[in-house]
PDB file of N, CA and C in Angstrom:
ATOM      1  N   UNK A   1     -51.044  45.895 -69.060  1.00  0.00           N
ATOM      2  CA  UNK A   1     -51.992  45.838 -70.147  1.00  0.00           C
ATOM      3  C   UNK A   1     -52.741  44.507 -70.061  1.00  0.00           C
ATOM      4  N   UNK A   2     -53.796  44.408 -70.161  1.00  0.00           N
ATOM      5  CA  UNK A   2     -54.790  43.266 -70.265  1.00  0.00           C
ATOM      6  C   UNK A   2     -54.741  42.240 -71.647  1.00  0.00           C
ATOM      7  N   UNK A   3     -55.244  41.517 -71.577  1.00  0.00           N
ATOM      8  CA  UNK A   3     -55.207  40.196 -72.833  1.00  0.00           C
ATOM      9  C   UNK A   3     -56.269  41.059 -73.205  1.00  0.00           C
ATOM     10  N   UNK A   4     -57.261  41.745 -73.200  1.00  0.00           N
ATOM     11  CA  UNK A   4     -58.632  42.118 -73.806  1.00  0.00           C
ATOM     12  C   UNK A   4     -57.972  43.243 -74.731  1.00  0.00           C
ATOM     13  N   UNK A   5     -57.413  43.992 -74.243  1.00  0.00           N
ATOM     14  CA  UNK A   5     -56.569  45.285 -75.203  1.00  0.00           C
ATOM     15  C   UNK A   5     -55.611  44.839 -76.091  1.00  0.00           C
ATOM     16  N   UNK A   6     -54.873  43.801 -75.224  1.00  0.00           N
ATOM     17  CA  UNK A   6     -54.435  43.359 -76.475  1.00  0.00           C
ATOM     18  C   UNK A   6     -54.842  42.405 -78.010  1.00  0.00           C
ATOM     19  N   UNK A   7     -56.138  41.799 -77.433  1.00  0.00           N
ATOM     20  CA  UNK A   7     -56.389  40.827 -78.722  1.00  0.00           C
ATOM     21  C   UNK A   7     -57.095  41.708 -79.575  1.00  0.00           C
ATOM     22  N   UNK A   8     -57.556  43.179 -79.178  1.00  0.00           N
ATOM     23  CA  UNK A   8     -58.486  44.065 -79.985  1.00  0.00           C
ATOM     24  C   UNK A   8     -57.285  44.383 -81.193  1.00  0.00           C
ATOM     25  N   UNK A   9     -55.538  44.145 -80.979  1.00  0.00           N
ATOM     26  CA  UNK A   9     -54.654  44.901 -82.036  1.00  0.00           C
ATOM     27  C   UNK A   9     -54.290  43.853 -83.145  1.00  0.00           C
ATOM     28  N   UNK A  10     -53.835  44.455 -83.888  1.00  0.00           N
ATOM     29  CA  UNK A  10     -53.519  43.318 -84.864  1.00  0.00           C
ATOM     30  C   UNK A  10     -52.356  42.938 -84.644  1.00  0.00           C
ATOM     31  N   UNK A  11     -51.454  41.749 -85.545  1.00  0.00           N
ATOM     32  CA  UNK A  11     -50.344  40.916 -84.979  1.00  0.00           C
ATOM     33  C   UNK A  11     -49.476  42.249 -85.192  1.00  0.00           C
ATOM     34  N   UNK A  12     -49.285  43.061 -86.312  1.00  0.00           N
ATOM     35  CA  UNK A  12     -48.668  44.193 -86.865  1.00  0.00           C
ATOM     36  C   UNK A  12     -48.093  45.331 -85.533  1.00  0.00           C
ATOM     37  N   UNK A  13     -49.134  45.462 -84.696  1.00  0.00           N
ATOM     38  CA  UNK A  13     -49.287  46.177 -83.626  1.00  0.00           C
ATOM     39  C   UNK A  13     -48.706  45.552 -82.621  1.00  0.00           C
ATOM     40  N   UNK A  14     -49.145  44.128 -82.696  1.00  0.00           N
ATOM     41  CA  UNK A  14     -48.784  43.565 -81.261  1.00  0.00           C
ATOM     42  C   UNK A  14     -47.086  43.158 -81.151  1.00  0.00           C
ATOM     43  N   UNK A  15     -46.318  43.180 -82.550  1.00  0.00           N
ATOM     44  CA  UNK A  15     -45.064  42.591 -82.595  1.00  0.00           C
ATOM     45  C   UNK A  15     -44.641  44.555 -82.672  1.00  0.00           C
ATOM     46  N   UNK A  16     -45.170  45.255 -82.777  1.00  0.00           N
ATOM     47  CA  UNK A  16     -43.943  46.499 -82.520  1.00  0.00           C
ATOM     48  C   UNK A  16     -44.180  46.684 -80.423  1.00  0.00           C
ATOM     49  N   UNK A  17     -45.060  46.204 -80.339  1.00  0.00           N
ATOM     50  CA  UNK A  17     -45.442  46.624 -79.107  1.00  0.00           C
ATOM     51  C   UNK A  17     -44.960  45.592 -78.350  1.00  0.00           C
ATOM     52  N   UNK A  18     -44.560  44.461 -78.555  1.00  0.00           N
ATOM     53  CA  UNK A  18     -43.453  43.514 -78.331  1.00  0.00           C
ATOM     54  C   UNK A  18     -41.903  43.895 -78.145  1.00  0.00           C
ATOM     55  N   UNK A  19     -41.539  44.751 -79.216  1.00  0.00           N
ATOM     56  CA  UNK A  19     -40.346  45.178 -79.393  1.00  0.00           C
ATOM     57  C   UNK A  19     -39.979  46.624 -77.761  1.00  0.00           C
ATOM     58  N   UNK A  20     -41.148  47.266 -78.271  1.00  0.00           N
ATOM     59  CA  UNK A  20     -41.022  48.190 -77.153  1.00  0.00           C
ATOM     60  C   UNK A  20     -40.477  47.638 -75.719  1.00  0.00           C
ATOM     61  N   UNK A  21     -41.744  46.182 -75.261  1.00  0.00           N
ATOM     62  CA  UNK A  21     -41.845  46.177 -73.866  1.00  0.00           C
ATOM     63  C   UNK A  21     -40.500  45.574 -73.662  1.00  0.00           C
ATOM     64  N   UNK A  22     -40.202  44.870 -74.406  1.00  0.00           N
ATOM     65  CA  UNK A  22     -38.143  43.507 -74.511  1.00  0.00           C
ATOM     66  C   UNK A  22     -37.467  44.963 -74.429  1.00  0.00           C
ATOM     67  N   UNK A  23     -37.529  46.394 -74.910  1.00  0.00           N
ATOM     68  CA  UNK A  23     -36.693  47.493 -74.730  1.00  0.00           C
ATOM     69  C   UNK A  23     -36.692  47.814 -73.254  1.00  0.00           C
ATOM     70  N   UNK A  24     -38.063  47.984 -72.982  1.00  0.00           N
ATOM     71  CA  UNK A  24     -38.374  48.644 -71.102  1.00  0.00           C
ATOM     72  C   UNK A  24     -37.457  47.133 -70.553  1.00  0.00           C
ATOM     73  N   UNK A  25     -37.703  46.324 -70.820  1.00  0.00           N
ATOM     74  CA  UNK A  25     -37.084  45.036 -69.844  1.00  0.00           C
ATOM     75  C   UNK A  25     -35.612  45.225 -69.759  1.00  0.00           C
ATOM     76  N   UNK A  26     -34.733  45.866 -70.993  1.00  0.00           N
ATOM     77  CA  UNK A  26     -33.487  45.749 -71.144  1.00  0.00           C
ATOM     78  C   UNK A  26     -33.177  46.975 -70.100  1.00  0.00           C
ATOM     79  N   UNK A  27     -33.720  48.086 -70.150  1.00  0.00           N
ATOM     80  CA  UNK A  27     -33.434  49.320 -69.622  1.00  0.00           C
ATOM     81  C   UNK A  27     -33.894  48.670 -67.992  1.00  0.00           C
ATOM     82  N   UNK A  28     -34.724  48.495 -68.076  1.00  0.00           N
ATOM     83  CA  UNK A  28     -34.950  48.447 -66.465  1.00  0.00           C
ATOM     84  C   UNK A  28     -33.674  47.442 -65.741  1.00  0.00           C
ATOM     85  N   UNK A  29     -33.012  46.587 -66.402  1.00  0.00           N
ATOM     86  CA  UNK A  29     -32.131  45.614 -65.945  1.00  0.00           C
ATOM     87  C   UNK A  29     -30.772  46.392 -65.937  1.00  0.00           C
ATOM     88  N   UNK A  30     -30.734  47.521 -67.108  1.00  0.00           N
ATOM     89  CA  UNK A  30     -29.550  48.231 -66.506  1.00  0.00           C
ATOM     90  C   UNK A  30     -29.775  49.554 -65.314  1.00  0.00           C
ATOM     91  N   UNK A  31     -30.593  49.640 -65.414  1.00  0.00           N
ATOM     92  CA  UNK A  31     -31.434  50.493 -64.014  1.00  0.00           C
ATOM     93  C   UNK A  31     -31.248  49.720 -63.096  1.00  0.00           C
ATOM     94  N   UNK A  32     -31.513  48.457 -63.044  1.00  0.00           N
ATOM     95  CA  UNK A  32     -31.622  47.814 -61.775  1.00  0.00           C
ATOM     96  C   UNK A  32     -30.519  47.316 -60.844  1.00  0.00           C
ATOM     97  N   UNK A  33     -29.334  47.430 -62.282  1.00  0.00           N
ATOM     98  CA  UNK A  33     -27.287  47.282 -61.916  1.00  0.00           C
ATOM     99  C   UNK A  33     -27.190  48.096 -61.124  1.00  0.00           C
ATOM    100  N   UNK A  34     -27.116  49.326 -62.127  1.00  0.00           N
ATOM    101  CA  UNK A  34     -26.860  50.428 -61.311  1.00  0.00           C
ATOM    102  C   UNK A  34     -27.655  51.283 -59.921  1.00  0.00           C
ATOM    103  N   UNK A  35     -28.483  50.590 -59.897  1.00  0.00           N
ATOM    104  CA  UNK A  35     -29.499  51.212 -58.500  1.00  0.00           C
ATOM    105  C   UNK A  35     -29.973  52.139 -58.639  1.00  0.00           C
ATOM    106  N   UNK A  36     -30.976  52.419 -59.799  1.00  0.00           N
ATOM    107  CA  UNK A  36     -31.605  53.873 -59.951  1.00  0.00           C
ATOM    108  C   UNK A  36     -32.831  53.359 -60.375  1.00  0.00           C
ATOM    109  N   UNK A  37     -33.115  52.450 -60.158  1.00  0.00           N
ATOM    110  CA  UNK A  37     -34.808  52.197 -60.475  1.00  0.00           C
ATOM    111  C   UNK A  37     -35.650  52.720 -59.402  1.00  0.00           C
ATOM    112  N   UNK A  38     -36.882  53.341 -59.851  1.00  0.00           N
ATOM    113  CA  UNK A  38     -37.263  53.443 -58.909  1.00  0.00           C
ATOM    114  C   UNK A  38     -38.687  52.286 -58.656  1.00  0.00           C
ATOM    115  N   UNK A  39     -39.052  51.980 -59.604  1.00  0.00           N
ATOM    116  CA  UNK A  39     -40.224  50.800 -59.246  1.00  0.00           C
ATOM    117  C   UNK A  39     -39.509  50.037 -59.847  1.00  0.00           C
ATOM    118  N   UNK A  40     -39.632  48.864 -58.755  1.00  0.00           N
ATOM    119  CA  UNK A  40     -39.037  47.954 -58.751  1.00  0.00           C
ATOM    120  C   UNK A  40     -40.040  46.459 -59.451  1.00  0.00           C
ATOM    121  N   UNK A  41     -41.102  47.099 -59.395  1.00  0.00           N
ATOM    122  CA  UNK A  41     -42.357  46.251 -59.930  1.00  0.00           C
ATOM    123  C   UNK A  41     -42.619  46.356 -61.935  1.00  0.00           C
ATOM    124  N   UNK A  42     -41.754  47.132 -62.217  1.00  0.00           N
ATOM    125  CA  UNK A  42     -41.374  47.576 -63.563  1.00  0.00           C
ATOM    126  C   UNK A  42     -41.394  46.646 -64.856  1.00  0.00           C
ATOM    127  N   UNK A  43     -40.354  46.103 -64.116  1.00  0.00           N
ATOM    128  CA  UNK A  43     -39.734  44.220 -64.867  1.00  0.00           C
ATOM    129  C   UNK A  43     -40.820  43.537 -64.538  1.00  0.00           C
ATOM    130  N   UNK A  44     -41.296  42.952 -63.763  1.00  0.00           N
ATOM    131  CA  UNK A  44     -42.375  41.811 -63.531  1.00  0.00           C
ATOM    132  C   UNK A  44     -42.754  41.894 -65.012  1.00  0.00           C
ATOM    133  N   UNK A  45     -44.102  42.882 -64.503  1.00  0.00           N
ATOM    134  CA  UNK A  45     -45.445  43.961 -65.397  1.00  0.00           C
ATOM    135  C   UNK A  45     -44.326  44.087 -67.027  1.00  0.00           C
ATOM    136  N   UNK A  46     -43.375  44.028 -67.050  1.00  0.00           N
ATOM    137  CA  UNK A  46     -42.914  43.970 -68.316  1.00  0.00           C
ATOM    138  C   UNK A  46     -42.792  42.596 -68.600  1.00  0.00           C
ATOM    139  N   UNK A  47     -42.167  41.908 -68.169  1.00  0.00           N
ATOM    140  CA  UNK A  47     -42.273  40.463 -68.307  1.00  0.00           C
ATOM    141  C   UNK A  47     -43.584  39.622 -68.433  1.00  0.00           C
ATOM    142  N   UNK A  48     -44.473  40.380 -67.928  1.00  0.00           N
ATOM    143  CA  UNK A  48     -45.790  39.619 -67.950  1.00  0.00           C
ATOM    144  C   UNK A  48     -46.748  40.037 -69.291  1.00  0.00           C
ATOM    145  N   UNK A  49     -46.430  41.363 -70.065  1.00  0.00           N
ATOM    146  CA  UNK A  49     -46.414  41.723 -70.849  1.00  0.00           C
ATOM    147  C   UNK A  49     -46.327  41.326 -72.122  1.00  0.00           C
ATOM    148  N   UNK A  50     -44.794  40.641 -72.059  1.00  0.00           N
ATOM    149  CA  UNK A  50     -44.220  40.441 -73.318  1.00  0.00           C
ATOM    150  C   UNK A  50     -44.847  38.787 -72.960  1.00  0.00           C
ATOM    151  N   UNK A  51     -45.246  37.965 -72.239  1.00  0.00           N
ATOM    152  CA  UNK A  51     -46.001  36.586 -72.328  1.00  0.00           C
ATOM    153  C   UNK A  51     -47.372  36.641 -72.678  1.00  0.00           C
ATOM    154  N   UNK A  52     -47.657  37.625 -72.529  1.00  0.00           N
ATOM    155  CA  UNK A  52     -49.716  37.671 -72.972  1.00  0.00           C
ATOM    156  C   UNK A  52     -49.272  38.193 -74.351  1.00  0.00           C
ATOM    157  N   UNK A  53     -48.453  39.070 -74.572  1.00  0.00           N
ATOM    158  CA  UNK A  53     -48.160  39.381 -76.267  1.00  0.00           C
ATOM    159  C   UNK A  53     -47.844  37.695 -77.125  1.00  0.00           C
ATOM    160  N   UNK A  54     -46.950  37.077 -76.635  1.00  0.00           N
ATOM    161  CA  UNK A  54     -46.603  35.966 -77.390  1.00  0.00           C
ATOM    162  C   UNK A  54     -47.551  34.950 -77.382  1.00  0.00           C
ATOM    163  N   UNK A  55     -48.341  34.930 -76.201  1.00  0.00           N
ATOM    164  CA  UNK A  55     -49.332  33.769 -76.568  1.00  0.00           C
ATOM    165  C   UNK A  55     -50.363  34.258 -76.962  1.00  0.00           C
ATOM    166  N   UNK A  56     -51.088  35.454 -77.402  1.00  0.00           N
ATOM    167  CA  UNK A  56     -51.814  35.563 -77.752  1.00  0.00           C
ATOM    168  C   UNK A  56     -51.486  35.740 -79.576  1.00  0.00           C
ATOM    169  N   UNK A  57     -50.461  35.739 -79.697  1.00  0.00           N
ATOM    170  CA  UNK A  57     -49.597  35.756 -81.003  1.00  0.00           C
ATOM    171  C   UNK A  57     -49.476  34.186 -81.511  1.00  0.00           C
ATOM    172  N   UNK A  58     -49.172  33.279 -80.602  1.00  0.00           N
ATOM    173  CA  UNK A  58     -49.412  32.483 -80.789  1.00  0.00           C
ATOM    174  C   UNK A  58     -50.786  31.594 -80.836  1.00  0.00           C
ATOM    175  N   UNK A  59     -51.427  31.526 -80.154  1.00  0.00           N
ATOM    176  CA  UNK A  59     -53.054  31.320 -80.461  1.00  0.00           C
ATOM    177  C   UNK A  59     -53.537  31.518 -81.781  1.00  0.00           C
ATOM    178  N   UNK A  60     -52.921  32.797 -82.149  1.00  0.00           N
ATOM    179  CA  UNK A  60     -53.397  32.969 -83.721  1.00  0.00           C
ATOM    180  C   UNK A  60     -52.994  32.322 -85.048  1.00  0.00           C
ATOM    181  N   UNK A  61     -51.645  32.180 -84.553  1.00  0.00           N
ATOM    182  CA  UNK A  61     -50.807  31.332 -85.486  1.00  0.00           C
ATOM    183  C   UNK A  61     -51.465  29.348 -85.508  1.00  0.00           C
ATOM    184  N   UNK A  62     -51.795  29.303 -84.357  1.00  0.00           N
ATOM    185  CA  UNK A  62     -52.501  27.598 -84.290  1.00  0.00           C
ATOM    186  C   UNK A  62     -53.909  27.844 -84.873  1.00  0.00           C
ATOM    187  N   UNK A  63     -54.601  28.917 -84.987  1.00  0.00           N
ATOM    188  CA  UNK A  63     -56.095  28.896 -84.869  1.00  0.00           C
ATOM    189  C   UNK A  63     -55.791  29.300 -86.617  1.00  0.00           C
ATOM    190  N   UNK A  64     -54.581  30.112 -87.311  1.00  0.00           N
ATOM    191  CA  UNK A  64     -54.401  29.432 -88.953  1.00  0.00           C
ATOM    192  C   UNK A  64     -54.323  28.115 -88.971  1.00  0.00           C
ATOM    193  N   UNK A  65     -53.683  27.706 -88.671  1.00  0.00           N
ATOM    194  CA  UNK A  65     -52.924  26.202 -88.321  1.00  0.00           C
ATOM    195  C   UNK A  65     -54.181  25.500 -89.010  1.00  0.00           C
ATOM    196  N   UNK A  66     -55.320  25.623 -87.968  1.00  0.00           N
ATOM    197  CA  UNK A  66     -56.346  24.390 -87.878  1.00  0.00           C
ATOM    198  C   UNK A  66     -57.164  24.955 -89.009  1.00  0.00           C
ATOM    199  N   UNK A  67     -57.409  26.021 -89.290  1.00  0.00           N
ATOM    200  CA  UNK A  67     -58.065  26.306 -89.899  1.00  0.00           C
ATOM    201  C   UNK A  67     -57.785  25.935 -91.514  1.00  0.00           C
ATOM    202  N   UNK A  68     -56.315  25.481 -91.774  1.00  0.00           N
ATOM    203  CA  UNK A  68     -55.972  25.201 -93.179  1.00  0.00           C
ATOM    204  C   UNK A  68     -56.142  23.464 -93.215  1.00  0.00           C
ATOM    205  N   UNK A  69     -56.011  22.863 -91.942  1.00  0.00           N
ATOM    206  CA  UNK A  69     -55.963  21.864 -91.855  1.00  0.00           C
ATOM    207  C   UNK A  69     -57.320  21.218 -92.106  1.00  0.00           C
ATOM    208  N   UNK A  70     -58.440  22.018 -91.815  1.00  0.00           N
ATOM    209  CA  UNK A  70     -59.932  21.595 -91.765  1.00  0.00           C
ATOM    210  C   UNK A  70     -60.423  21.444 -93.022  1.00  0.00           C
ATOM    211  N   UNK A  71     -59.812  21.963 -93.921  1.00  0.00           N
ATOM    212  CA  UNK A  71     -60.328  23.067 -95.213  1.00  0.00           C
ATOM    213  C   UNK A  71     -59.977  21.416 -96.546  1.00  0.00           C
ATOM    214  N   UNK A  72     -58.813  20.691 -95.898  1.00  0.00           N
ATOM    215  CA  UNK A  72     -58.209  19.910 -96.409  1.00  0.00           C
ATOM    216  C   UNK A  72     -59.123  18.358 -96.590  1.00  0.00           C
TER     217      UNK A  72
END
């Protein structure tokens, strides 16, 4: 998934869709014990996932930040 699709969702969206991808990461790691994964490129693309979710989660949280700070 792209940073562009994701900044179009709201935080609401982006923290269940957070929850999902930390689920695919858990499953794929017991897939990956047992030797039945079949893409092995799975985890990365999930891992890379759940970091464009958090910083773009975070960005928002600093860009309140400044914005209460300015106001002051």
């Amino acid at each position: 998934m792209q940073a562009k699709d994701l900044r179009d969702k709201n935080n609401e969206e982006l923290l269940v869709l957070l929850d999902e991808r930390k689920k695919e990461l858990i499953n794929f790691r017991l897939k990956l014990v047992t030797g039945v994964v079949d893409n092995v490129r799975a985890g990365r693309l999930a891992r890379k996932d759940i970091a464009r979710i958090k910083t773009i989660l975070k960005e928002r949280e600093l860009a309140e930040q400044g914005k209460g700070k300015r106001k002051k």
